[in-house]
PDB file of N, CA and C in Angstrom:
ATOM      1  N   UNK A   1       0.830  -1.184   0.000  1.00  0.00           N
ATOM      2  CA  UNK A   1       0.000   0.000   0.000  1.00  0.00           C
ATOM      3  C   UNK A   1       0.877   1.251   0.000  1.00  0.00           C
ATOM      4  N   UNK A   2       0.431   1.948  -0.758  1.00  0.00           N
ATOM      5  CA  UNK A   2       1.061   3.595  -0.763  1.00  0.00           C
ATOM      6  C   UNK A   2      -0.101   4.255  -0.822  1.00  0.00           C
ATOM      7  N   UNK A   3       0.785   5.683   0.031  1.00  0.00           N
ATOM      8  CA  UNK A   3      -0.150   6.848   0.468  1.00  0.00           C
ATOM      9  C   UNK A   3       0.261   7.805  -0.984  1.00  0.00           C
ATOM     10  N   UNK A   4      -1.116   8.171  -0.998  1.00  0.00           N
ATOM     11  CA  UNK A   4      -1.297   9.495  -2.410  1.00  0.00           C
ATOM     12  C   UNK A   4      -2.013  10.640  -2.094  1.00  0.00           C
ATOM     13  N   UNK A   5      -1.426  11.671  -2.468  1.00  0.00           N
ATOM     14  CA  UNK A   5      -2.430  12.699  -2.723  1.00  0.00           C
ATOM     15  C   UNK A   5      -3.016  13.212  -3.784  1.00  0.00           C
ATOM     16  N   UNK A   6      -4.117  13.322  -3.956  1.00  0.00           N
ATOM     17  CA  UNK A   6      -4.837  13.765  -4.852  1.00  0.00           C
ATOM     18  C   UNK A   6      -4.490  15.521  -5.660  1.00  0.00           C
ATOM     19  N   UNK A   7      -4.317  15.449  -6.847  1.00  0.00           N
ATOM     20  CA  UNK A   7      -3.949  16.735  -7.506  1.00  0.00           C
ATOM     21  C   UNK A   7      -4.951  17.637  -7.889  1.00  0.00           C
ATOM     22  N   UNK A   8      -6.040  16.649  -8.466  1.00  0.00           N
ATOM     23  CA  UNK A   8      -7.443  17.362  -8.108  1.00  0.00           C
ATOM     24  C   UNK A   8      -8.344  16.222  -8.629  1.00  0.00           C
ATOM     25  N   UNK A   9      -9.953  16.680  -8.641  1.00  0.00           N
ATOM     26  CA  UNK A   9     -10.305  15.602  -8.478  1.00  0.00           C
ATOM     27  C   UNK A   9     -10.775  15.118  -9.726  1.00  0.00           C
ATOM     28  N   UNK A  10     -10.907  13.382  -9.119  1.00  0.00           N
ATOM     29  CA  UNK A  10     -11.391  12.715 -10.147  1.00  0.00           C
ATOM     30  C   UNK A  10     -11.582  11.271  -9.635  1.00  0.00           C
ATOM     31  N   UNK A  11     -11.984  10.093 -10.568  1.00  0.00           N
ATOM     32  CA  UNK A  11     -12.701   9.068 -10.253  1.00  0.00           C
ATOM     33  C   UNK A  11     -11.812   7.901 -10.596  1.00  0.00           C
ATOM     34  N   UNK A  12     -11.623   6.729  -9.989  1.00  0.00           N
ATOM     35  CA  UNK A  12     -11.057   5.703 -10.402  1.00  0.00           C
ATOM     36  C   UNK A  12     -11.859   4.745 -10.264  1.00  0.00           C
ATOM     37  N   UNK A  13     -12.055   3.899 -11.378  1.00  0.00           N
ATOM     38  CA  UNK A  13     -12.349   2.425 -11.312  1.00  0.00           C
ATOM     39  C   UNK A  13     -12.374   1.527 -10.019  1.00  0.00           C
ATOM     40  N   UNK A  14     -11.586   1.404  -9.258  1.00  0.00           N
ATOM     41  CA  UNK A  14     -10.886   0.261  -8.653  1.00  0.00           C
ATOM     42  C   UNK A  14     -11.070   1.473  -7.118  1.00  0.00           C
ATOM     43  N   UNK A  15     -10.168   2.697  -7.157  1.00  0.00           N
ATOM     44  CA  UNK A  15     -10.331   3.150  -5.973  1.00  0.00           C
ATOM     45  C   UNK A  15     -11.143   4.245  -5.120  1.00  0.00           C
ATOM     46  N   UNK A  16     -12.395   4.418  -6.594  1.00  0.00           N
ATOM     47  CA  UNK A  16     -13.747   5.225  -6.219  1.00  0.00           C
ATOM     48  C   UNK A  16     -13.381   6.841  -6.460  1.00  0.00           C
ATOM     49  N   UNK A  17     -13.977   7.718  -5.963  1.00  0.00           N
ATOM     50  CA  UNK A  17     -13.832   9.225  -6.234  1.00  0.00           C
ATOM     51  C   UNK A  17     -12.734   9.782  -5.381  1.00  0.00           C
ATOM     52  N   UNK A  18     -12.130  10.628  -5.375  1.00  0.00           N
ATOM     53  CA  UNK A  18     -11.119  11.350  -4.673  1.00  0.00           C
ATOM     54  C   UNK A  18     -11.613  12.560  -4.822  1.00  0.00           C
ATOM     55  N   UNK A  19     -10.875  13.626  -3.799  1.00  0.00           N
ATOM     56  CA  UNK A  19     -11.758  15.305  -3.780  1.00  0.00           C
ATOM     57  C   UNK A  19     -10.263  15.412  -3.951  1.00  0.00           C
ATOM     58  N   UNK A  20      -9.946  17.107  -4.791  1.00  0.00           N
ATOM     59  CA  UNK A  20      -8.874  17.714  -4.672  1.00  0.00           C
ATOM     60  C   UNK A  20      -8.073  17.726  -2.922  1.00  0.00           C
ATOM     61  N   UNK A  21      -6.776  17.030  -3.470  1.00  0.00           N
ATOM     62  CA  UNK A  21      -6.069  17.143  -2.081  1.00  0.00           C
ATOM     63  C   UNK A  21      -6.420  16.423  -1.099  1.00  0.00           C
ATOM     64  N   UNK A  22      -7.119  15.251  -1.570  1.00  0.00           N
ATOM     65  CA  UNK A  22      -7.573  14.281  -0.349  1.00  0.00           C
ATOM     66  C   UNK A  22      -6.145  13.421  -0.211  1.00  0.00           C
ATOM     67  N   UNK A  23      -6.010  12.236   0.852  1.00  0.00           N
ATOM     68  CA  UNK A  23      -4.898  11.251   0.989  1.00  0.00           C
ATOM     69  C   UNK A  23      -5.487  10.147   1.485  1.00  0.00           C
ATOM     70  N   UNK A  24      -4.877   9.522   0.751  1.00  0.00           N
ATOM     71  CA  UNK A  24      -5.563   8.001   1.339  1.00  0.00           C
ATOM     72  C   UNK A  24      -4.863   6.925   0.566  1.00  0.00           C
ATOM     73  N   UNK A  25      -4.643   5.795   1.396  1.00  0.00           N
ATOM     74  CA  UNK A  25      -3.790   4.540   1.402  1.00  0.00           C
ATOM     75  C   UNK A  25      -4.449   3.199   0.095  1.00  0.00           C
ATOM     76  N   UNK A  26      -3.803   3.693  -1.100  1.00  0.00           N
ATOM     77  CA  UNK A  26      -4.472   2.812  -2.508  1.00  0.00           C
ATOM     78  C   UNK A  26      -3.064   2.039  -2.529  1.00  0.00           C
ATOM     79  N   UNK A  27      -3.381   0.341  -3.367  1.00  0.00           N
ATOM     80  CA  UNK A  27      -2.754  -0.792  -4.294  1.00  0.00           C
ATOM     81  C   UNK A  27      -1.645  -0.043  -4.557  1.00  0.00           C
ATOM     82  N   UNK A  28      -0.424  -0.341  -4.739  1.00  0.00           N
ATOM     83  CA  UNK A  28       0.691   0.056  -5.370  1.00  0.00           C
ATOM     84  C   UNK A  28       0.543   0.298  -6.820  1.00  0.00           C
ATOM     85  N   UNK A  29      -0.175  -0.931  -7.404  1.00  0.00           N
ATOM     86  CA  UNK A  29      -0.259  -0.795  -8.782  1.00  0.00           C
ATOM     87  C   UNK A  29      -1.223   0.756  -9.296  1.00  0.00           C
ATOM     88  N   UNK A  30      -1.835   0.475  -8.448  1.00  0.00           N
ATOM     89  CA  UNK A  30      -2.975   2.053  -8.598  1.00  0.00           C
ATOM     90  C   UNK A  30      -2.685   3.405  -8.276  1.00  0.00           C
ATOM     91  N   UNK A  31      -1.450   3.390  -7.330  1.00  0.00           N
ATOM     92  CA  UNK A  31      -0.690   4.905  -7.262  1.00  0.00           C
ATOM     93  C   UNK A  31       0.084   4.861  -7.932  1.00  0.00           C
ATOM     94  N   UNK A  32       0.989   3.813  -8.615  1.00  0.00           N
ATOM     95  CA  UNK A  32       2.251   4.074  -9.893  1.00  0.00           C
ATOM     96  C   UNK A  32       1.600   4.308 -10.793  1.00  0.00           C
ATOM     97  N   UNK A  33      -0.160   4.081 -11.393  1.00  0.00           N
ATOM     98  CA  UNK A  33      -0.870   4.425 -12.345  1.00  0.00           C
ATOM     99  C   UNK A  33      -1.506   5.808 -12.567  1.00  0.00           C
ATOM    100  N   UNK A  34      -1.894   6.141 -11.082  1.00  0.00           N
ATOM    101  CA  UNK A  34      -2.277   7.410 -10.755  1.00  0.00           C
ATOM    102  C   UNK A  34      -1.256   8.163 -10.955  1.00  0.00           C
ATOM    103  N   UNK A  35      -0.500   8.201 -10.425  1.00  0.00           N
ATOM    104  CA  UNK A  35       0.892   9.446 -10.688  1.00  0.00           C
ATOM    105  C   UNK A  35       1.457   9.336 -11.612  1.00  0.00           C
ATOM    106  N   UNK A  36       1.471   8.375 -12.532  1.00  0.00           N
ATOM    107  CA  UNK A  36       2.215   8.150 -14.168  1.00  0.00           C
ATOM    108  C   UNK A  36       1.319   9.228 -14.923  1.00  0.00           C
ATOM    109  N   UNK A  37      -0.293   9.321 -14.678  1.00  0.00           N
ATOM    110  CA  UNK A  37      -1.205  10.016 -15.465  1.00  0.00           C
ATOM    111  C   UNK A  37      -1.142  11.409 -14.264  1.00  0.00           C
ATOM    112  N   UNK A  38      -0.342  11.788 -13.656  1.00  0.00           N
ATOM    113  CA  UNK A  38      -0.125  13.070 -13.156  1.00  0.00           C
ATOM    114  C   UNK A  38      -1.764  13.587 -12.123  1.00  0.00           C
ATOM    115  N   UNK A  39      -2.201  12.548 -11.885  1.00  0.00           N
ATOM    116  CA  UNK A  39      -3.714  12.867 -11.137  1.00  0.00           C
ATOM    117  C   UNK A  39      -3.266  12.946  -9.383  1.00  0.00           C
ATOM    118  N   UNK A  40      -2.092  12.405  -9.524  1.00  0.00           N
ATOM    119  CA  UNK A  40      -1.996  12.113  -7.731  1.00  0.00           C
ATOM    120  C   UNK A  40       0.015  12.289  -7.973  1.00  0.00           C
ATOM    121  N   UNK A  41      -0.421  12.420  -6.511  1.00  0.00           N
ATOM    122  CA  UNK A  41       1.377  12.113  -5.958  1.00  0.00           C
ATOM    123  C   UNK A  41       1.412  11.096  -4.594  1.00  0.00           C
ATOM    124  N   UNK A  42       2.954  10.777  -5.163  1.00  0.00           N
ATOM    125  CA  UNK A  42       3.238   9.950  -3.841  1.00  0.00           C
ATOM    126  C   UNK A  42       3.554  10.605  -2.189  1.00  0.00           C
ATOM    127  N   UNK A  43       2.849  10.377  -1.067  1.00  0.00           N
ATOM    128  CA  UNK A  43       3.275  11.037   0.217  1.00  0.00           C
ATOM    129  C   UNK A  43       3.984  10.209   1.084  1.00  0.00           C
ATOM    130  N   UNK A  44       4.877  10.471   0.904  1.00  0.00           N
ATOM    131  CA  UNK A  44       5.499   9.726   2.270  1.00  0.00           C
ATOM    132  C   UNK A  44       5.054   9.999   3.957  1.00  0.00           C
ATOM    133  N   UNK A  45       4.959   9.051   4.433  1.00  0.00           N
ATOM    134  CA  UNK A  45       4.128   9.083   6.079  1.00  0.00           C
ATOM    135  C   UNK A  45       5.165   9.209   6.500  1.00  0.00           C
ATOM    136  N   UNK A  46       5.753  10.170   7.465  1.00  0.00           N
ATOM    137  CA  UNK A  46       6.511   9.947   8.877  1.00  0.00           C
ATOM    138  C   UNK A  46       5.968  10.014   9.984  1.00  0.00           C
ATOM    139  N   UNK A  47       6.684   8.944  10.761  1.00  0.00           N
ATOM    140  CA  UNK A  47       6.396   8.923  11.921  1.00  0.00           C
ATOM    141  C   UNK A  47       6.409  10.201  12.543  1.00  0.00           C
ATOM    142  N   UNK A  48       5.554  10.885  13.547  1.00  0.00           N
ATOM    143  CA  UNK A  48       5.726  11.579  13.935  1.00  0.00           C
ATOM    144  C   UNK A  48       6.192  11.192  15.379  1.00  0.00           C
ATOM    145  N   UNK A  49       6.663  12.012  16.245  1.00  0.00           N
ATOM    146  CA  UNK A  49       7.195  11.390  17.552  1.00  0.00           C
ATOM    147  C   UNK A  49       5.766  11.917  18.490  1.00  0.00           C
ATOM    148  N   UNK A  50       5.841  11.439  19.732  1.00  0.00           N
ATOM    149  CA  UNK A  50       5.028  11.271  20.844  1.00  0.00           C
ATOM    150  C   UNK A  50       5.222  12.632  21.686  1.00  0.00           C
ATOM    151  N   UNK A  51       4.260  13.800  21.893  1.00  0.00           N
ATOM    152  CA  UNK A  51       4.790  14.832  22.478  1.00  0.00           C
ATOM    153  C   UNK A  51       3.857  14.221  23.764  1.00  0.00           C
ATOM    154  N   UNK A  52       4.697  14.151  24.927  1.00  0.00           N
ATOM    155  CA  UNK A  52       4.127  13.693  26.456  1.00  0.00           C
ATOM    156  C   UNK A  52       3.755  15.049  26.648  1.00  0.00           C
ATOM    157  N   UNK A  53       2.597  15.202  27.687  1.00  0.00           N
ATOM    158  CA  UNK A  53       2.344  16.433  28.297  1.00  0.00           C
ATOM    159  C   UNK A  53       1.887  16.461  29.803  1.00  0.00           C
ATOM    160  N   UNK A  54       1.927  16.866  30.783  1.00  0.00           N
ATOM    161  CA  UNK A  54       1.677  16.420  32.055  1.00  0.00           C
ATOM    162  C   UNK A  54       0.719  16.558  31.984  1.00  0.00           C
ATOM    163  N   UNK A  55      -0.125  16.347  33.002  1.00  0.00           N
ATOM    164  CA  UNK A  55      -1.566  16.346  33.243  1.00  0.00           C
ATOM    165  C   UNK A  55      -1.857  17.886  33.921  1.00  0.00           C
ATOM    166  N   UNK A  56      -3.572  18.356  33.678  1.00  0.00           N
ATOM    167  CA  UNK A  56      -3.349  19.814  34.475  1.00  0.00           C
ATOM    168  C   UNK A  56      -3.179  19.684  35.707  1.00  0.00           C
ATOM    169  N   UNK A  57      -3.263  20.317  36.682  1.00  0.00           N
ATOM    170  CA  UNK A  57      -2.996  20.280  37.940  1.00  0.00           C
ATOM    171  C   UNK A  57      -3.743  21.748  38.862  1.00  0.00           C
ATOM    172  N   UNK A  58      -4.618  21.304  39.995  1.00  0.00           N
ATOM    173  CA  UNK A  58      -4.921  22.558  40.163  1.00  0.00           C
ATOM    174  C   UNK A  58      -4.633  22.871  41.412  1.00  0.00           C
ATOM    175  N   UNK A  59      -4.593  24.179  41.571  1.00  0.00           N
ATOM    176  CA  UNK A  59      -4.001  24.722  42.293  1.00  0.00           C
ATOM    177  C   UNK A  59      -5.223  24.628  44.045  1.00  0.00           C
ATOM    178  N   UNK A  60      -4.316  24.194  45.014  1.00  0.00           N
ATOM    179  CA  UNK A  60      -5.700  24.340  46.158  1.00  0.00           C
ATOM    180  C   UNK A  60      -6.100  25.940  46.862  1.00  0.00           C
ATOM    181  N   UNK A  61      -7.313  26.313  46.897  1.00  0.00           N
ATOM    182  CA  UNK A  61      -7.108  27.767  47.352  1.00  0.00           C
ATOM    183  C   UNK A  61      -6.600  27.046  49.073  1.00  0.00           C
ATOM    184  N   UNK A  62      -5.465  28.179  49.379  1.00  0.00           N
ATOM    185  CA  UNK A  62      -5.137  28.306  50.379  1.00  0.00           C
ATOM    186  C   UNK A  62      -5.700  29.546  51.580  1.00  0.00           C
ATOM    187  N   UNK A  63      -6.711  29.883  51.167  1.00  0.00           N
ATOM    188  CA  UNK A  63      -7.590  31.171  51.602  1.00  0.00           C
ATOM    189  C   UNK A  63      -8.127  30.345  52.582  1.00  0.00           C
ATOM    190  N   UNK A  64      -8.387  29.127  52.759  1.00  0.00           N
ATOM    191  CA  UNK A  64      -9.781  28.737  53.689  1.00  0.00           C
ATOM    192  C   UNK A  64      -9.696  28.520  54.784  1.00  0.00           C
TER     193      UNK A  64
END
């Protein structure tokens, strides 16, 4: 499977309608076909990394 983006839109046989600039995970054979006819490109996925974040924390009123 390879990820594509759409160049604008149009319809495939095999992998249904696409909207300009959509992405989505099509057949190999069907994105080397798509991007040979200049309708799509190939996207490479990176991993993105894991941003940890603490949890909120609230503060106790000390007024009481």
């Amino acid at each position: 499977m390879k990820t594509i983006r759409a160049l604008r839109q149009f319809s495939h046989y095999h992998a249904g309608n696409f909207d300009q600039g959509e992405t989505r995970p099509v057949a190999d054979d069907v994105a080397e076909a798509l991007v040979g006819m200049e309708l799509a490109e190939e996207v490479t996925t990176e991993a993105k990394p894991e941003v940890k974040t603490k949890p909120a924390t609230r503060k106790k009123d000390e007024a009481q």
